[in-house]
PDB file of N, CA and C in Angstrom:
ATOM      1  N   UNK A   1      16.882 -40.126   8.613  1.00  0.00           N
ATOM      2  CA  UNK A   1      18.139 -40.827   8.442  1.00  0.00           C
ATOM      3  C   UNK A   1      19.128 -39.966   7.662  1.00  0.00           C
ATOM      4  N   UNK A   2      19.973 -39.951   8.045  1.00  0.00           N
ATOM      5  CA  UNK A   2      21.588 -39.108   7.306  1.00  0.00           C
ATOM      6  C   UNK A   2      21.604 -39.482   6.113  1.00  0.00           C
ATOM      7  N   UNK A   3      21.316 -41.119   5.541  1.00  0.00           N
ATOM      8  CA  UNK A   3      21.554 -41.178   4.312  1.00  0.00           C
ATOM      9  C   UNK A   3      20.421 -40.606   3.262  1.00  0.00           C
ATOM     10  N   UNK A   4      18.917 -40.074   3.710  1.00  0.00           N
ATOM     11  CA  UNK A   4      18.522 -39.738   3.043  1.00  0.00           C
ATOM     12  C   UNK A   4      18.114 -38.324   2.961  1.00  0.00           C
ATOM     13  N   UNK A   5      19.621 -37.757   3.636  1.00  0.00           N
ATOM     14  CA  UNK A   5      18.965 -36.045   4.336  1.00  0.00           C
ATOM     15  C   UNK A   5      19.555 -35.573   2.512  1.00  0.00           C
ATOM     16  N   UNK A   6      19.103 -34.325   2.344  1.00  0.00           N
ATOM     17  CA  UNK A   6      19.424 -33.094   1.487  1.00  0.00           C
ATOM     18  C   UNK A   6      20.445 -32.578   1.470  1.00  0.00           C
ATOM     19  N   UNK A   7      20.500 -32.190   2.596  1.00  0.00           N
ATOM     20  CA  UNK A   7      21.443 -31.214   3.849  1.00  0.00           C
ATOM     21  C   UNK A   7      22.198 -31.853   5.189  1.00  0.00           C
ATOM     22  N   UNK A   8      23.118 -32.081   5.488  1.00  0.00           N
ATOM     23  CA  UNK A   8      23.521 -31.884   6.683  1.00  0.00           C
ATOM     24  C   UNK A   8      24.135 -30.720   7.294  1.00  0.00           C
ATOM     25  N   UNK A   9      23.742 -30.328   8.345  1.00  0.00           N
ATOM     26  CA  UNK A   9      23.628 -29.466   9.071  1.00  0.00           C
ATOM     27  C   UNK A   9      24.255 -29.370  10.472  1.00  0.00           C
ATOM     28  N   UNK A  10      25.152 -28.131  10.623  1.00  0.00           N
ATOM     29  CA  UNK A  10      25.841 -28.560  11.960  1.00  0.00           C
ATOM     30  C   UNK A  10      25.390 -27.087  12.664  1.00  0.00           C
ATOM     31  N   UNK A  11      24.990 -26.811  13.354  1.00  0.00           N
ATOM     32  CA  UNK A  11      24.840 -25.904  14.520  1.00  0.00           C
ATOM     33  C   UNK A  11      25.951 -25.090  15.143  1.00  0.00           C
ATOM     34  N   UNK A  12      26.020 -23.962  14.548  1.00  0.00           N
ATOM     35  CA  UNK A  12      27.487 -23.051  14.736  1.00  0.00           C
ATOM     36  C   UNK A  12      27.215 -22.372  16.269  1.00  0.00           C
ATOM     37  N   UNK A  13      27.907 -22.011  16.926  1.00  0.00           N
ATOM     38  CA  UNK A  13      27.764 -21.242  18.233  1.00  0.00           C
ATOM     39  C   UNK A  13      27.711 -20.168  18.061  1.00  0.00           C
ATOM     40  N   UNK A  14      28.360 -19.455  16.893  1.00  0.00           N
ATOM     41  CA  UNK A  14      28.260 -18.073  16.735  1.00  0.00           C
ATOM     42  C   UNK A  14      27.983 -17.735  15.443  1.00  0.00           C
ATOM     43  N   UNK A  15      26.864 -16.380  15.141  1.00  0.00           N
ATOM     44  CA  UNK A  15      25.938 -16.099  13.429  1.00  0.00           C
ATOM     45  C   UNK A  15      27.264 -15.878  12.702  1.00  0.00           C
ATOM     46  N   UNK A  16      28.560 -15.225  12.824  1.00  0.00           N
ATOM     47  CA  UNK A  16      29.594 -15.368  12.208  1.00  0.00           C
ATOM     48  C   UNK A  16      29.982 -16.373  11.461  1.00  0.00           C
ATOM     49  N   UNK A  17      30.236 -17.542  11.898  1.00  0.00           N
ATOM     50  CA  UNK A  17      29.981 -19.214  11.315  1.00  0.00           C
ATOM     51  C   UNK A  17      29.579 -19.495  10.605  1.00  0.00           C
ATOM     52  N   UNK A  18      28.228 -18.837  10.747  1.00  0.00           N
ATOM     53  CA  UNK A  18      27.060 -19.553   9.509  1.00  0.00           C
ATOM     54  C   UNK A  18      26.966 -18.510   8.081  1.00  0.00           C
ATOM     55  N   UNK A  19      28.464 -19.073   7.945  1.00  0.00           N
ATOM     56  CA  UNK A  19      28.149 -18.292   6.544  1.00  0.00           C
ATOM     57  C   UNK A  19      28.405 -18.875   4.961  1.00  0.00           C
ATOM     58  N   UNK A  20      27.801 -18.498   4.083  1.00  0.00           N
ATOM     59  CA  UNK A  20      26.875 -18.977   2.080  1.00  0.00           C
ATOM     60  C   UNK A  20      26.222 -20.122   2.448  1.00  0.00           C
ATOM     61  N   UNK A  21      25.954 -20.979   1.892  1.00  0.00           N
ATOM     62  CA  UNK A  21      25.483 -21.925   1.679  1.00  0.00           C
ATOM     63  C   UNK A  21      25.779 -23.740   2.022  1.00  0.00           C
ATOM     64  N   UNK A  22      26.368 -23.302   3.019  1.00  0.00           N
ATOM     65  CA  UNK A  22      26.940 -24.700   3.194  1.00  0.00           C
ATOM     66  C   UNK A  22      26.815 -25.846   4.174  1.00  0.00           C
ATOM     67  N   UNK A  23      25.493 -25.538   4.934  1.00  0.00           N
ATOM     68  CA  UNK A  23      25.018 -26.373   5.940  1.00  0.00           C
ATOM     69  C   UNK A  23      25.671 -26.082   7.423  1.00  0.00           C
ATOM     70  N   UNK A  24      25.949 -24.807   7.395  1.00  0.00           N
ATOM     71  CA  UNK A  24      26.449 -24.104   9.006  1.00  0.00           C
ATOM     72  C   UNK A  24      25.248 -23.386   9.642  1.00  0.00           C
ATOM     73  N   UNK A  25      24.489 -23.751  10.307  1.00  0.00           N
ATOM     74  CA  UNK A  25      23.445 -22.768  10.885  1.00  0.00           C
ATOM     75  C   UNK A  25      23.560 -22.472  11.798  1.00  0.00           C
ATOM     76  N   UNK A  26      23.316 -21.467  12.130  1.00  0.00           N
ATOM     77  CA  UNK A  26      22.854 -20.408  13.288  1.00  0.00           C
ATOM     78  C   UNK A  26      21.299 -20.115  13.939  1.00  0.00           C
ATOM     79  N   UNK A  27      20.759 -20.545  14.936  1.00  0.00           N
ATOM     80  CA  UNK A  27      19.421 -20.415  15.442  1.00  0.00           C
ATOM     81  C   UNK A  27      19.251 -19.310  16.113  1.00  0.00           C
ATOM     82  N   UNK A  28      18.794 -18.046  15.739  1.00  0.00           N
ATOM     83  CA  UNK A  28      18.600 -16.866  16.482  1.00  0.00           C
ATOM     84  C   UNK A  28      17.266 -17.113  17.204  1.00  0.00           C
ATOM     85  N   UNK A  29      17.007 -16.072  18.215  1.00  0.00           N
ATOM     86  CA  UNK A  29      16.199 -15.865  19.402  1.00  0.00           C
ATOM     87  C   UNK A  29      14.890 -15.014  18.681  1.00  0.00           C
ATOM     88  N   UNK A  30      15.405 -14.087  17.652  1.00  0.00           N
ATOM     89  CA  UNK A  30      14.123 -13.444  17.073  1.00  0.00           C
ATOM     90  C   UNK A  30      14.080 -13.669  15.728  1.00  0.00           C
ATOM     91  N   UNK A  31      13.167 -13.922  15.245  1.00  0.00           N
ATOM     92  CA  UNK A  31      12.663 -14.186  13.599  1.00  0.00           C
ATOM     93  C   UNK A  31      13.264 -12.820  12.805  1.00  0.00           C
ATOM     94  N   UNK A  32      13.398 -11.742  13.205  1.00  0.00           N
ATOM     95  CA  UNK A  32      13.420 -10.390  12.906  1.00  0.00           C
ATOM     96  C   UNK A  32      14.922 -10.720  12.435  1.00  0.00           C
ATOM     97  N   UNK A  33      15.615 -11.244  12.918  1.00  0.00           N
ATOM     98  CA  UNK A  33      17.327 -11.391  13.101  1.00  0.00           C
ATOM     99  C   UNK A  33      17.957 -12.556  12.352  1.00  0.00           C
ATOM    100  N   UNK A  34      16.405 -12.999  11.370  1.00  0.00           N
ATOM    101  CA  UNK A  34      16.721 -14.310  10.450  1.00  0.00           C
ATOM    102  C   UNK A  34      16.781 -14.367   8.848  1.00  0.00           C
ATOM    103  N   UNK A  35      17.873 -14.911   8.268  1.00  0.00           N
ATOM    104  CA  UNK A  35      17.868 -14.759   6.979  1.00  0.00           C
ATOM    105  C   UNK A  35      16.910 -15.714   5.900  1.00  0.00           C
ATOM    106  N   UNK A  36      16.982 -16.765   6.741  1.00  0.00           N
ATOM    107  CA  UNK A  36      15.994 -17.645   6.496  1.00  0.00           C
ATOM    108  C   UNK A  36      14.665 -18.033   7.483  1.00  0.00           C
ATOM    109  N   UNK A  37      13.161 -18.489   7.139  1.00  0.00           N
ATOM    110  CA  UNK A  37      12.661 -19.203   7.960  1.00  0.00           C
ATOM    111  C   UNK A  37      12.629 -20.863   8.141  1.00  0.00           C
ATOM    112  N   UNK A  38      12.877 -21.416   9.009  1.00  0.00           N
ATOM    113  CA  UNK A  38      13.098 -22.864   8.726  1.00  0.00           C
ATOM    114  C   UNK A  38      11.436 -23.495   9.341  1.00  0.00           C
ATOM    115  N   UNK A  39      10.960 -24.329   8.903  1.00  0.00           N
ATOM    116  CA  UNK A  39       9.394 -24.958   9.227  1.00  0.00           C
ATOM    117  C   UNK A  39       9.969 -26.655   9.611  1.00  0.00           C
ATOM    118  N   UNK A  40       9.622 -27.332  10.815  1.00  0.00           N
ATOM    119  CA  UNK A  40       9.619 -28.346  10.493  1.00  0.00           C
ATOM    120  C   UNK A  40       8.783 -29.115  10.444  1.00  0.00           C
ATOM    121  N   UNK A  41       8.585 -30.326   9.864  1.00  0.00           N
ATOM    122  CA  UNK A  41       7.010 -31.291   9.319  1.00  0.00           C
ATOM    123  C   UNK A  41       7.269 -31.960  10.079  1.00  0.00           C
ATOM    124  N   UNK A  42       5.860 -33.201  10.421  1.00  0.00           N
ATOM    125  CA  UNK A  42       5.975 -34.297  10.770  1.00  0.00           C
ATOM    126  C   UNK A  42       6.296 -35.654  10.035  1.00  0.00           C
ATOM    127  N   UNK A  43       6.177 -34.752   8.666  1.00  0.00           N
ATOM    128  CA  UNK A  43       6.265 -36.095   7.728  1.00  0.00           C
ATOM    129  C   UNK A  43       7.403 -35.778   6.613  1.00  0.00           C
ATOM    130  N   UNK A  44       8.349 -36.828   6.239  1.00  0.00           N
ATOM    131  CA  UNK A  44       9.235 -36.057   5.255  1.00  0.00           C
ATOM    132  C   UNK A  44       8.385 -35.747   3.685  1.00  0.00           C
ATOM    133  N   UNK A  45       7.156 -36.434   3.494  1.00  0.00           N
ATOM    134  CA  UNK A  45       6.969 -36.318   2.448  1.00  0.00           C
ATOM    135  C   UNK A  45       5.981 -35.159   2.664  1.00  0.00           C
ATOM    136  N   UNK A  46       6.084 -33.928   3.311  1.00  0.00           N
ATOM    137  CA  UNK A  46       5.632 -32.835   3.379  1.00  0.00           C
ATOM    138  C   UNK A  46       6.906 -31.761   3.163  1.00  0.00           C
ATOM    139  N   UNK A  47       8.124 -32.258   3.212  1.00  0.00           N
ATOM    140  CA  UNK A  47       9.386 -31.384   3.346  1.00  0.00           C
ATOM    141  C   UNK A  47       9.843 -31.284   2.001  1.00  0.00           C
ATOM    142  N   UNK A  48      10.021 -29.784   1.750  1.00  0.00           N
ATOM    143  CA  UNK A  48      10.963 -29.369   0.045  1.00  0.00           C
ATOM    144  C   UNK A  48      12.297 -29.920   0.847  1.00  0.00           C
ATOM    145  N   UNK A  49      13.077 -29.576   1.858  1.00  0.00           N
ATOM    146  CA  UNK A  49      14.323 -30.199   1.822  1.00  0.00           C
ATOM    147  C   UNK A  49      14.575 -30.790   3.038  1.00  0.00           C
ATOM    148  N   UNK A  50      15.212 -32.277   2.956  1.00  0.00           N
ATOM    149  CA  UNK A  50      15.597 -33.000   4.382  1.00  0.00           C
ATOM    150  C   UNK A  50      16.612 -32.451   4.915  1.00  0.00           C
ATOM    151  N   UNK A  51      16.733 -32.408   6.010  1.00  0.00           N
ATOM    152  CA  UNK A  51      18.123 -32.133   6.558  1.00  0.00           C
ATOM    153  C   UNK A  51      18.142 -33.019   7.591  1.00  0.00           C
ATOM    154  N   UNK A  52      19.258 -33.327   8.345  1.00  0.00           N
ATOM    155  CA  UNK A  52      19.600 -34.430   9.148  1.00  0.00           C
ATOM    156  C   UNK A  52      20.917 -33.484   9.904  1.00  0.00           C
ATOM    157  N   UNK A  53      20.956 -33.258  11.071  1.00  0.00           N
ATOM    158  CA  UNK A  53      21.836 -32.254  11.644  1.00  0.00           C
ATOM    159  C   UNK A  53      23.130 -33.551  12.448  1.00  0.00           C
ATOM    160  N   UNK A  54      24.206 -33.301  12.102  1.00  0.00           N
ATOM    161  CA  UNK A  54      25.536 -33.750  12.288  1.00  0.00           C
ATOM    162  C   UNK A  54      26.244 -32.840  13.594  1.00  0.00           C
ATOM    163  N   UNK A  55      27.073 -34.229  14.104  1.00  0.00           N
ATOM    164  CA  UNK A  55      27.911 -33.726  15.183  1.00  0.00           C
ATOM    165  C   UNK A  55      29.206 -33.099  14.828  1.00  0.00           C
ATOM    166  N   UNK A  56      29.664 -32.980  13.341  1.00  0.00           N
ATOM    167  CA  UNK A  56      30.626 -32.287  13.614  1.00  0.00           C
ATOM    168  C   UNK A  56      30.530 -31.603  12.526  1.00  0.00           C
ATOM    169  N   UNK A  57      31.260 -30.146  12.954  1.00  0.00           N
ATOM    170  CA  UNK A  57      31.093 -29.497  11.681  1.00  0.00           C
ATOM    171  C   UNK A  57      31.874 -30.214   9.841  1.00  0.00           C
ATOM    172  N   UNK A  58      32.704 -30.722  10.597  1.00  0.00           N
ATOM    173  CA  UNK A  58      33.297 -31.250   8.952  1.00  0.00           C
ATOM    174  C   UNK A  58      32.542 -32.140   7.955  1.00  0.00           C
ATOM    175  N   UNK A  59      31.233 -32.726   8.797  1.00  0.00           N
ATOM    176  CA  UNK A  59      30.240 -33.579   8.094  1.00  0.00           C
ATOM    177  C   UNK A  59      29.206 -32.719   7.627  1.00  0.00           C
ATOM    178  N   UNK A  60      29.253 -30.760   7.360  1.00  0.00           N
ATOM    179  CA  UNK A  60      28.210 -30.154   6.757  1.00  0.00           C
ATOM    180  C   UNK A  60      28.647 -30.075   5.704  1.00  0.00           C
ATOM    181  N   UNK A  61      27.078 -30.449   4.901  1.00  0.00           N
ATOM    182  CA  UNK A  61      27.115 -30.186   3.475  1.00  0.00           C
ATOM    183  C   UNK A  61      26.156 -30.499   2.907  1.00  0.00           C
ATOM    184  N   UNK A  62      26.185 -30.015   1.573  1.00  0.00           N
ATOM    185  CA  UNK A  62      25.152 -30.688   0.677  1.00  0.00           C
ATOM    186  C   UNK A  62      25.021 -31.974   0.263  1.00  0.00           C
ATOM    187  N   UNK A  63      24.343 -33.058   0.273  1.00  0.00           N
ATOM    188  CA  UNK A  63      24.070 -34.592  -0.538  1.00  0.00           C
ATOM    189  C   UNK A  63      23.730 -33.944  -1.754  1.00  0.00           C
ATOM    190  N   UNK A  64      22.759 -33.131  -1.927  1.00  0.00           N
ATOM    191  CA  UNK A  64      21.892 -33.077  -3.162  1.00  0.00           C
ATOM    192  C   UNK A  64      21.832 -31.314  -3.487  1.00  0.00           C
ATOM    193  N   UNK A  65      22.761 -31.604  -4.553  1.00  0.00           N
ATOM    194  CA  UNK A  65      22.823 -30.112  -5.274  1.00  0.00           C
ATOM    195  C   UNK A  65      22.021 -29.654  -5.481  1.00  0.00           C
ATOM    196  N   UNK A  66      20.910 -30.090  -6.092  1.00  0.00           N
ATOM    197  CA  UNK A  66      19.606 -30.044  -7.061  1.00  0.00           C
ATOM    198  C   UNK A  66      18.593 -28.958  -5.875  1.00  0.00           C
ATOM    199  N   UNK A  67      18.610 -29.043  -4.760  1.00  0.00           N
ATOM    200  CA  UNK A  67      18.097 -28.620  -3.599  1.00  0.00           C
ATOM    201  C   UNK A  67      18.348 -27.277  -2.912  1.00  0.00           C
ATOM    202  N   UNK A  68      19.601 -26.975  -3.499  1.00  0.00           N
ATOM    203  CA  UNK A  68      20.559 -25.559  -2.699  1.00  0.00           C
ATOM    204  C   UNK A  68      19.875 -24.484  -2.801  1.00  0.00           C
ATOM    205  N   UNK A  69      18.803 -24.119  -4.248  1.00  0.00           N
ATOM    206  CA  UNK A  69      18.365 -22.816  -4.561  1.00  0.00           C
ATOM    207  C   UNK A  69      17.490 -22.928  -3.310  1.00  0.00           C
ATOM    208  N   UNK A  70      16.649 -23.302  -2.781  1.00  0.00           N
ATOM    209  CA  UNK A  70      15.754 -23.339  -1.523  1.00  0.00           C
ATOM    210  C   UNK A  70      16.259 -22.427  -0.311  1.00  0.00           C
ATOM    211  N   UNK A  71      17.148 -22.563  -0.466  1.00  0.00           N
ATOM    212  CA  UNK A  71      18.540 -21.513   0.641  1.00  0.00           C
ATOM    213  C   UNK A  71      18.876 -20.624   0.143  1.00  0.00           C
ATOM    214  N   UNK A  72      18.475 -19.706  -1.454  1.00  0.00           N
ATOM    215  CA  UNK A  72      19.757 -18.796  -1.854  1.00  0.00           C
ATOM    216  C   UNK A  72      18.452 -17.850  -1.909  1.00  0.00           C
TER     217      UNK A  72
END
């Protein structure tokens, strides 16, 4: 659910986009070409951070500050 994501997250079309910290991602084709690795669970209470991915970019962002170092 959105209200209890970490993160919202919007899906940029181009790695240019996805740029500091602010819930713009970019999904590359090779792991080699990634700044981060992302894992996803089946359960949230296995997840360090929720994210909940949004239809528009103006709804990316952080809910929960406390969470950001996980990304830096």
């Amino acid at each position: 659910f959105k209200s209890q994501a970490d993160l919202l997250v919007y899906r940029v079309d181009y790695i240019s986009q996805a740029k500091q910290n602010i819930g713009l991602w970019f999904f590359v084709e090779h792991e080699s070409r990634s700044d981060k690795k992302i894992f996803f669970s089946d359960y949230k209470s296995q997840a360090d951070l929720k994210i909940f991915f949004v239809d528009y970019k103006s709804q990316a962002g952080w809910r929960n500050n406390s969470k950001k170092y996980l990304l830096y």
